[in-house]
Protein backbone atom coordinates (compact mmCIF):
# COMPACT_ATOMS: atom_id res chain seq x y z
CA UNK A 1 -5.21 1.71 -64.66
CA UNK A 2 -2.03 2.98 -63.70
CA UNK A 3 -4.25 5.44 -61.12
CA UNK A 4 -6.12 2.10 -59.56
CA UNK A 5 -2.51 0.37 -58.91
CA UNK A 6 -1.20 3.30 -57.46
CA UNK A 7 -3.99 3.80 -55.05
CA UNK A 8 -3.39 -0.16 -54.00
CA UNK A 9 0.14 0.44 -53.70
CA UNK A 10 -0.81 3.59 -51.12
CA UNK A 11 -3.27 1.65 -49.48
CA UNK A 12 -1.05 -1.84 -48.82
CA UNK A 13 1.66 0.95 -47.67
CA UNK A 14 -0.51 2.27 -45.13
CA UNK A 15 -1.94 -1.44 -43.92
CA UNK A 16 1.75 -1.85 -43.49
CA UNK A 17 2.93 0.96 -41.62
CA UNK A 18 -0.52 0.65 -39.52
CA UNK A 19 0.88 -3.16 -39.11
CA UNK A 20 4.25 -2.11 -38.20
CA UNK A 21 2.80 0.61 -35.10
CA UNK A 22 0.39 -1.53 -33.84
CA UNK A 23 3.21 -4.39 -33.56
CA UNK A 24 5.88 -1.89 -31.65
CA UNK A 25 2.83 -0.62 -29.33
CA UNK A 26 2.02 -4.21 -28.46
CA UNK A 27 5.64 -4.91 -27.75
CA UNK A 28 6.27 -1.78 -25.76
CA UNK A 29 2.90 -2.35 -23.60
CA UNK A 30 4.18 -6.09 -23.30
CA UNK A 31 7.51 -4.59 -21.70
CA UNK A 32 5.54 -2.29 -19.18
CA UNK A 33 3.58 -2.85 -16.11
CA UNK A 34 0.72 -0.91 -15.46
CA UNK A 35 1.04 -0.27 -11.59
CA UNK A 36 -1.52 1.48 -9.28
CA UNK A 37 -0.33 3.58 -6.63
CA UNK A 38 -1.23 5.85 -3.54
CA UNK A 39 0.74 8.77 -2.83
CA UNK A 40 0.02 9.60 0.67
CA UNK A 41 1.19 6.54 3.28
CA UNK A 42 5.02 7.20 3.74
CA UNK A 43 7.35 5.16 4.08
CA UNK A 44 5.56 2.73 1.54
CA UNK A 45 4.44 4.85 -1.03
CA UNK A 46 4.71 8.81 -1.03
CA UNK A 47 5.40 11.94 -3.03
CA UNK A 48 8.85 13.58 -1.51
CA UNK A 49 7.79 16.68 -0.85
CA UNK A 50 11.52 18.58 -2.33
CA UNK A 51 11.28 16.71 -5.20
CA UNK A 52 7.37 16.07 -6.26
CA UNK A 53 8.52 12.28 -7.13
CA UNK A 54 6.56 9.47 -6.32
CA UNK A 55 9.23 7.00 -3.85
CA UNK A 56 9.27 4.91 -0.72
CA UNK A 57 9.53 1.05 -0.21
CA UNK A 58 6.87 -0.25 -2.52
CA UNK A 59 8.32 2.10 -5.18
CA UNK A 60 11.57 0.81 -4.70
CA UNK A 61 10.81 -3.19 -4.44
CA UNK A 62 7.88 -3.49 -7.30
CA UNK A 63 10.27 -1.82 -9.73
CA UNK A 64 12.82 -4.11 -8.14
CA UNK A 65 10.72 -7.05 -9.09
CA UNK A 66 9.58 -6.13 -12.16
CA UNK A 67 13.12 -5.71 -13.58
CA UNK A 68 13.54 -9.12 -12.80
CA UNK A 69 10.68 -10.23 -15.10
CA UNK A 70 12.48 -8.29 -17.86
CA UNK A 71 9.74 -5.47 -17.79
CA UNK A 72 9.42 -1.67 -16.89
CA UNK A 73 7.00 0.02 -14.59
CA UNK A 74 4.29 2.85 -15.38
CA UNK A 75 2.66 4.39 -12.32
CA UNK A 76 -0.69 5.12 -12.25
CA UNK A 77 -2.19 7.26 -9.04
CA UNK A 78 -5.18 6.56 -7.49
CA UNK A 79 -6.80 7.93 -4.10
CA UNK A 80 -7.18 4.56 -1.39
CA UNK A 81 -11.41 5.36 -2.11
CA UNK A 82 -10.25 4.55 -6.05
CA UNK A 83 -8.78 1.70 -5.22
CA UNK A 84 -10.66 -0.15 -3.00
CA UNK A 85 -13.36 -1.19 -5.46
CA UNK A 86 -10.89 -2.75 -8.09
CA UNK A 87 -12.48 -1.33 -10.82
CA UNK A 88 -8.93 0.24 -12.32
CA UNK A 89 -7.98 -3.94 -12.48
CA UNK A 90 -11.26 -5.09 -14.07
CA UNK A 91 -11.72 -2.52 -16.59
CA UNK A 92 -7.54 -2.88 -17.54
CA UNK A 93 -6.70 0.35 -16.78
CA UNK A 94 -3.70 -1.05 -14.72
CA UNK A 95 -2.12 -4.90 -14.12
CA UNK A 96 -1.44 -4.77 -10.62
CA UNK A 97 -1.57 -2.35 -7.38
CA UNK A 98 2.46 -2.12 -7.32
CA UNK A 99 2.06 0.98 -4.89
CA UNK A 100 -0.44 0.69 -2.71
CA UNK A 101 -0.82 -0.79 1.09
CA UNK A 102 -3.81 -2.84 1.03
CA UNK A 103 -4.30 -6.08 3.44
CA UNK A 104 -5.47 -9.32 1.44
CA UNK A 105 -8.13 -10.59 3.41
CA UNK A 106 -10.93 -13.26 2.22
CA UNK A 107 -13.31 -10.21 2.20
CA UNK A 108 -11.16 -8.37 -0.35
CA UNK A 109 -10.30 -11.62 -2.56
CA UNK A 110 -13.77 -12.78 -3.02
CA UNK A 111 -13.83 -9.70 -5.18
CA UNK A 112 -11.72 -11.32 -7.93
CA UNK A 113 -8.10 -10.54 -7.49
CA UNK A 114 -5.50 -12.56 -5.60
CA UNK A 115 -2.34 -10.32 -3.22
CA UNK A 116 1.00 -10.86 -3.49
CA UNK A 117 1.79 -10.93 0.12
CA UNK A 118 5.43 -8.66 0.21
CA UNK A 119 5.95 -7.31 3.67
CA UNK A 120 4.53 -6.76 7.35
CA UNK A 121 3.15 -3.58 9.49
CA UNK A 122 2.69 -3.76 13.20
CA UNK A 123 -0.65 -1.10 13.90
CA UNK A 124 -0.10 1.20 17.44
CA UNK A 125 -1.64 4.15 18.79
CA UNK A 126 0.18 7.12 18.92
CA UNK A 127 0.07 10.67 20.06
CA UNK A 128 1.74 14.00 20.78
CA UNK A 129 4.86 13.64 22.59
CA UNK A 130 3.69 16.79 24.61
CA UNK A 131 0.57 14.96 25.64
CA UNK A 132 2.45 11.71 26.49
CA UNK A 133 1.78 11.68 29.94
CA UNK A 134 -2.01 11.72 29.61
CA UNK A 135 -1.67 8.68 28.38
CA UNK A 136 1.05 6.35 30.71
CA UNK A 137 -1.74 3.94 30.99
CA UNK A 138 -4.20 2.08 28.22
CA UNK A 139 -7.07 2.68 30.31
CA UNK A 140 -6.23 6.62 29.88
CA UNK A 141 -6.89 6.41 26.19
CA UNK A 142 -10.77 5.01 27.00
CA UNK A 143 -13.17 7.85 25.48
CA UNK A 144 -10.74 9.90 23.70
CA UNK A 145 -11.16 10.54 20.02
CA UNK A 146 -8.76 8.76 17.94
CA UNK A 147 -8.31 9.09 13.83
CA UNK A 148 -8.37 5.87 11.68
CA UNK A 149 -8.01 5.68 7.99
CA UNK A 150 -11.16 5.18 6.20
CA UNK A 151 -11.96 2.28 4.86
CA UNK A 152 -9.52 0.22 6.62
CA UNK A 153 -11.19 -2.80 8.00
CA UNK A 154 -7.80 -4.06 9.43
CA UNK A 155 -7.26 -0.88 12.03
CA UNK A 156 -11.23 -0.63 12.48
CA UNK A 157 -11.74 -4.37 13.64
CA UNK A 158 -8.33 -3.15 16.06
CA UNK A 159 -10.17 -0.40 17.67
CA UNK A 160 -13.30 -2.44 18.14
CA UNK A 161 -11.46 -5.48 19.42
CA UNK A 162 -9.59 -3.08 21.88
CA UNK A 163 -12.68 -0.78 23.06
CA UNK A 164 -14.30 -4.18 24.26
CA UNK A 165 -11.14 -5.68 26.00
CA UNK A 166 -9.60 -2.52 27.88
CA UNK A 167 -12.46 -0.01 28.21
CA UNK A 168 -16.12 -1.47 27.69
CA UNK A 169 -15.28 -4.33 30.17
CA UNK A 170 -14.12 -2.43 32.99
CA UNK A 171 -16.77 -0.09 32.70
CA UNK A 172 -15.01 2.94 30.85
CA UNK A 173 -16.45 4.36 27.86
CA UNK A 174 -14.72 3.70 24.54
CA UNK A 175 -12.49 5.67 22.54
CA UNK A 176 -14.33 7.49 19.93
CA UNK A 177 -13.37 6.62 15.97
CA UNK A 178 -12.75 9.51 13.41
CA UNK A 179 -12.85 8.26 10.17
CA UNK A 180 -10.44 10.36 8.00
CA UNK A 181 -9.24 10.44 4.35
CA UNK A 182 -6.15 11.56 3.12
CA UNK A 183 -3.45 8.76 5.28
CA UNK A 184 -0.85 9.21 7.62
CA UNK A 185 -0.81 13.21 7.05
CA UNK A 186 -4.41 14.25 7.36
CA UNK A 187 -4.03 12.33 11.01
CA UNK A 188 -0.91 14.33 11.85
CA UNK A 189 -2.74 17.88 10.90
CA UNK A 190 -5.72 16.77 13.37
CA UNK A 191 -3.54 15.76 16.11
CA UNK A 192 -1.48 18.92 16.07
CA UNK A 193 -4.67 21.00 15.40
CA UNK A 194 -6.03 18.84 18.36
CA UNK A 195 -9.52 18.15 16.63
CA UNK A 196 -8.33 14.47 17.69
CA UNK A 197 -6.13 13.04 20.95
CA UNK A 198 -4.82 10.01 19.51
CA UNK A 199 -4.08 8.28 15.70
CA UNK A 200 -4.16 4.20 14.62
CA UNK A 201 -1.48 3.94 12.47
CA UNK A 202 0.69 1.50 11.29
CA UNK A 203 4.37 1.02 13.11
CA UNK A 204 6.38 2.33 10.17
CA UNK A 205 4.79 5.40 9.42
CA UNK A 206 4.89 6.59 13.21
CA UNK A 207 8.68 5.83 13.13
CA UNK A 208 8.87 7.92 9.32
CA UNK A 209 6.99 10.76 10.99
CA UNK A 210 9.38 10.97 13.52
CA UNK A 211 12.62 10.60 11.51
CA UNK A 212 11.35 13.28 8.96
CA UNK A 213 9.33 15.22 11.23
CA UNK A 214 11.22 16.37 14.24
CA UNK A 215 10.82 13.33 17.02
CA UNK A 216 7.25 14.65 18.11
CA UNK A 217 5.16 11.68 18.15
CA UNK A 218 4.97 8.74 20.38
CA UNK A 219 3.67 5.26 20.10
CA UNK A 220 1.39 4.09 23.31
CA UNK A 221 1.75 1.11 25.35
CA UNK A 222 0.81 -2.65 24.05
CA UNK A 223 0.87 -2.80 20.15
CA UNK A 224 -1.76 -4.22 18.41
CA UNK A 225 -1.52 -6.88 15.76
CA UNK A 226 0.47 -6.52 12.17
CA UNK A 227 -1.56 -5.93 8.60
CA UNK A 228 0.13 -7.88 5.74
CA UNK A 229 -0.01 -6.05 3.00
CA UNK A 230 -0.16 -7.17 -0.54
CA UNK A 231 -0.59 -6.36 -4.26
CA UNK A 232 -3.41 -6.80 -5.87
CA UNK A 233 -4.08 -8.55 -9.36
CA UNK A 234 -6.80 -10.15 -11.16
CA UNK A 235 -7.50 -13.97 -10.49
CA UNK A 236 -7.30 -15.01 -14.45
CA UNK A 237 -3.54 -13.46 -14.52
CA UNK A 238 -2.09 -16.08 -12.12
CA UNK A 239 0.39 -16.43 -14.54
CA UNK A 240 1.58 -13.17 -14.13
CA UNK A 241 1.00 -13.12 -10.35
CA UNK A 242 3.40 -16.00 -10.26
CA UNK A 243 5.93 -14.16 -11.86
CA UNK A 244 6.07 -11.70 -9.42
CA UNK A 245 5.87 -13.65 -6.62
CA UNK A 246 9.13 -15.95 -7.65
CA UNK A 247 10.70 -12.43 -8.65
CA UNK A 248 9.88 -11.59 -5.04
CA UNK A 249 11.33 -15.14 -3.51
CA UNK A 250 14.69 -14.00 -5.52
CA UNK A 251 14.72 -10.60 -3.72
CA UNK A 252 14.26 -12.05 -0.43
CA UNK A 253 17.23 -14.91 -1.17
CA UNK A 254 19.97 -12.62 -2.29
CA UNK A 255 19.01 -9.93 0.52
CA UNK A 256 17.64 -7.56 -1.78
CA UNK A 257 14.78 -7.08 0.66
CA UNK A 258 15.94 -6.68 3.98
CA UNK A 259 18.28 -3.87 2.32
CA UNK A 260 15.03 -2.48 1.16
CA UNK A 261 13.72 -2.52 4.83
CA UNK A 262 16.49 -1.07 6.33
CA UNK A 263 16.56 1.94 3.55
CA UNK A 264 13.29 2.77 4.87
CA UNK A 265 13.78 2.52 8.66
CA UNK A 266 11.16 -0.41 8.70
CA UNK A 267 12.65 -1.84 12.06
CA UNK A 268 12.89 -4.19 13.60
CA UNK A 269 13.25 -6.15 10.67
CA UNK A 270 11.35 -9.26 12.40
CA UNK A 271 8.32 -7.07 12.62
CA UNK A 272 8.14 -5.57 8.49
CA UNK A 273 9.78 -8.85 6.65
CA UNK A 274 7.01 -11.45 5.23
CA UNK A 275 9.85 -14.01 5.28
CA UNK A 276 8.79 -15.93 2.37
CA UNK A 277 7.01 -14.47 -0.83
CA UNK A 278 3.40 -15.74 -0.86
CA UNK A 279 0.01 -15.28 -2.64
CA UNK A 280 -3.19 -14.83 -0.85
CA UNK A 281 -1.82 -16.10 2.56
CA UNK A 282 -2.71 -13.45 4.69
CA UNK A 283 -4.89 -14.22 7.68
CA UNK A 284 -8.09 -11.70 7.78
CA UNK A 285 -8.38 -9.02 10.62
CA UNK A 286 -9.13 -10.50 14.20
C-alpha cells in the first residue's frame, strides 16, 4: 500500500513539474517572435562581414516594433528561393518575415498572407564607374546584359516595361536579362568579373555599395519606379498583423523611423519613407 501511494505521489509530481515546463515554454514562446530573414540585400537586411551579425534597417525597425508589443525577436534565416513559397508561415515555423524585402503585390497575397507595408525602394540601373561613359545615354544600355535578382517580379516587369519603351520601339535590340541568385553581391562579383555590363537594383543598395565599397558604382540615367516592401504574415493572424502595424504608426509619429532611414543612408528620405504604416496597400508591379 504504502508502495502504490508512493508511486502516485511520484507520478502527480512529475504531471506537475511537466505542467509547470510546458506553462514557462508557452509563456516564453508567447514573448518571442519568430521572424524570417535574408542575409544578403544590404542595407535592409545583411550579415556585417567584421562581425558575422545579422543587422541593417529591417533588423533594426522589426525589433523596434516588436519591443513595442512587449515581445522579443528570434531570427530565423532563409535564402529569398525559401521564402518565396511561404511555406516557413504555413507550416509555423516562423510568425512573420521581419527581415526580408519582399513587395506585397495581389499575386503574392492571394497566397494567404497579408504585408505590412514599412518602407519604399526606388529600382535603377547601375554600372561600373569605369564604364560610365558607355552608357551617357539610355539607348546605350539597349542589348547589353544586365543581372536581375531571381524571382523578383517587381525588377523583371521593369526591364520588360523598359526594353519595349526605349529599345524595341526604336528599333534597337533589348537588353539581355541574367537571372542571378545570391542579391546585391552576386551582381557586384559579375559586374567586376564583367560576365554582365549592367545590374537592376534597388536605389539603396547602389548607394550602400558605394558608401562601403569604395565609390565605384554608378546609377544610369531615368530611374525606374519604387518596390514597397512589406512583411509578410498569415491572413488568420490579423490580430497580430495589426499589432505591428499600429507599433509601426508609433515609430513613424515620434520619428523613430526617419532616424532609422537616415542610419542607413536611405536618402532622400521622400524616396524610402512609406509615410503612413499600412497593410496590403501596395500597388502591384506596372
Amino acid at each position: 500500500m504504502l508502495f502504490k501511494t508512493a508511486i502516485r505521489l511520484i507520478m502527480s509530481a512529475l504531471a506537475a513539474a511537466s505542467l509547470c515546463v510546458s506553462s514557462a515554454y508557452a509563456q516564453n514562446s508567447e514573448g518571442v517572435i519568430n521572424a524570417a530573414a535574408i542575409t544578403t540585400l544590404p542595407p535592409f537586411a545583411y550579415k556585417d562581414i567584421q562581425s558575422g551579425e545579422f543587422t541593417g534597417f529591417n533588423r533594426d525597425l522589426f525589433e523596434a516594433m516588436a519591443n513595442k508589443i512587449g515581445r522579443k525577436v528570434n531570427w530565423i534565416f532563409y535564402s529569398y528561393q525559401d521564402l518565396e513559397t511561404f511555406a516557413s508561415l504555413k507550416t509555423g515555423r516562423i510568425d512573420i518575415y521581419g527581415g526580408a524585402i519582399m513587395t506585397g503585390h495581389s499575386k503574392r497575397r492571394a497566397l494567404g498572407v497579408s504585408f505590412i507595408d514599412f518602407v519604399k525602394e526606388p529600382y535603377a540601373f547601375y554600372a561600373l564607374k569605369s564604364n560610365a561613359e558607355i552608357f551617357k545615354t539610355p539607348a546605350a544600355m539597349c542589348g547589353k546584359r544586365v543581372a536581375q535578382f531571381r524571382g523578383n517580379l517587381g525588377t523583371a516587369k521593369s526591364l520588360d516595361t523598359w526594353n519595349n519603351e526605349v529599345c524595341v520601339k526604336v528599333g534597337l535590340p533589348p537588353m539581355v536579362r541574367i537571372d542571378i541568385d545570391g542579391g546585391t553581391p552576386t551582381a557586384q562579383l559579375e559586374l567586376k568579373q564583367g560576365r554582365v555590363d549592367l545590374a537592376m537594383a534597388g536605389a539603396g543598395s547602389v548607394a550602400f555599395a558605394n558608401m562601403t565599397g569604395g565609390d565605384i558604382y554608378v546609377t544610369l540615367p531615368r530611374p525606374m519606379p519604387s518596390a514597397v516592401y512589406g512583411m509578410a504574415f498569415l491572413n488568420e493572424k490579423q490580430e497580430f498583423g495589426e499589432s505591428l502595424r499600429k507599433a509601426l504608426e508609433e515609430l513613424i509619429a515620434d520619428g523613430t523611423y526617419v532616424q532609422l532611414l537616415n542610419k542607413w543612408h536611405l536618402l532622400p528620405i521622400e524616396d524610402f519613407s512609406i509615410g503612413k504604416a499600412t497593410i496590403n496597400a501596395a500597388p502591384d508591379p506596372q
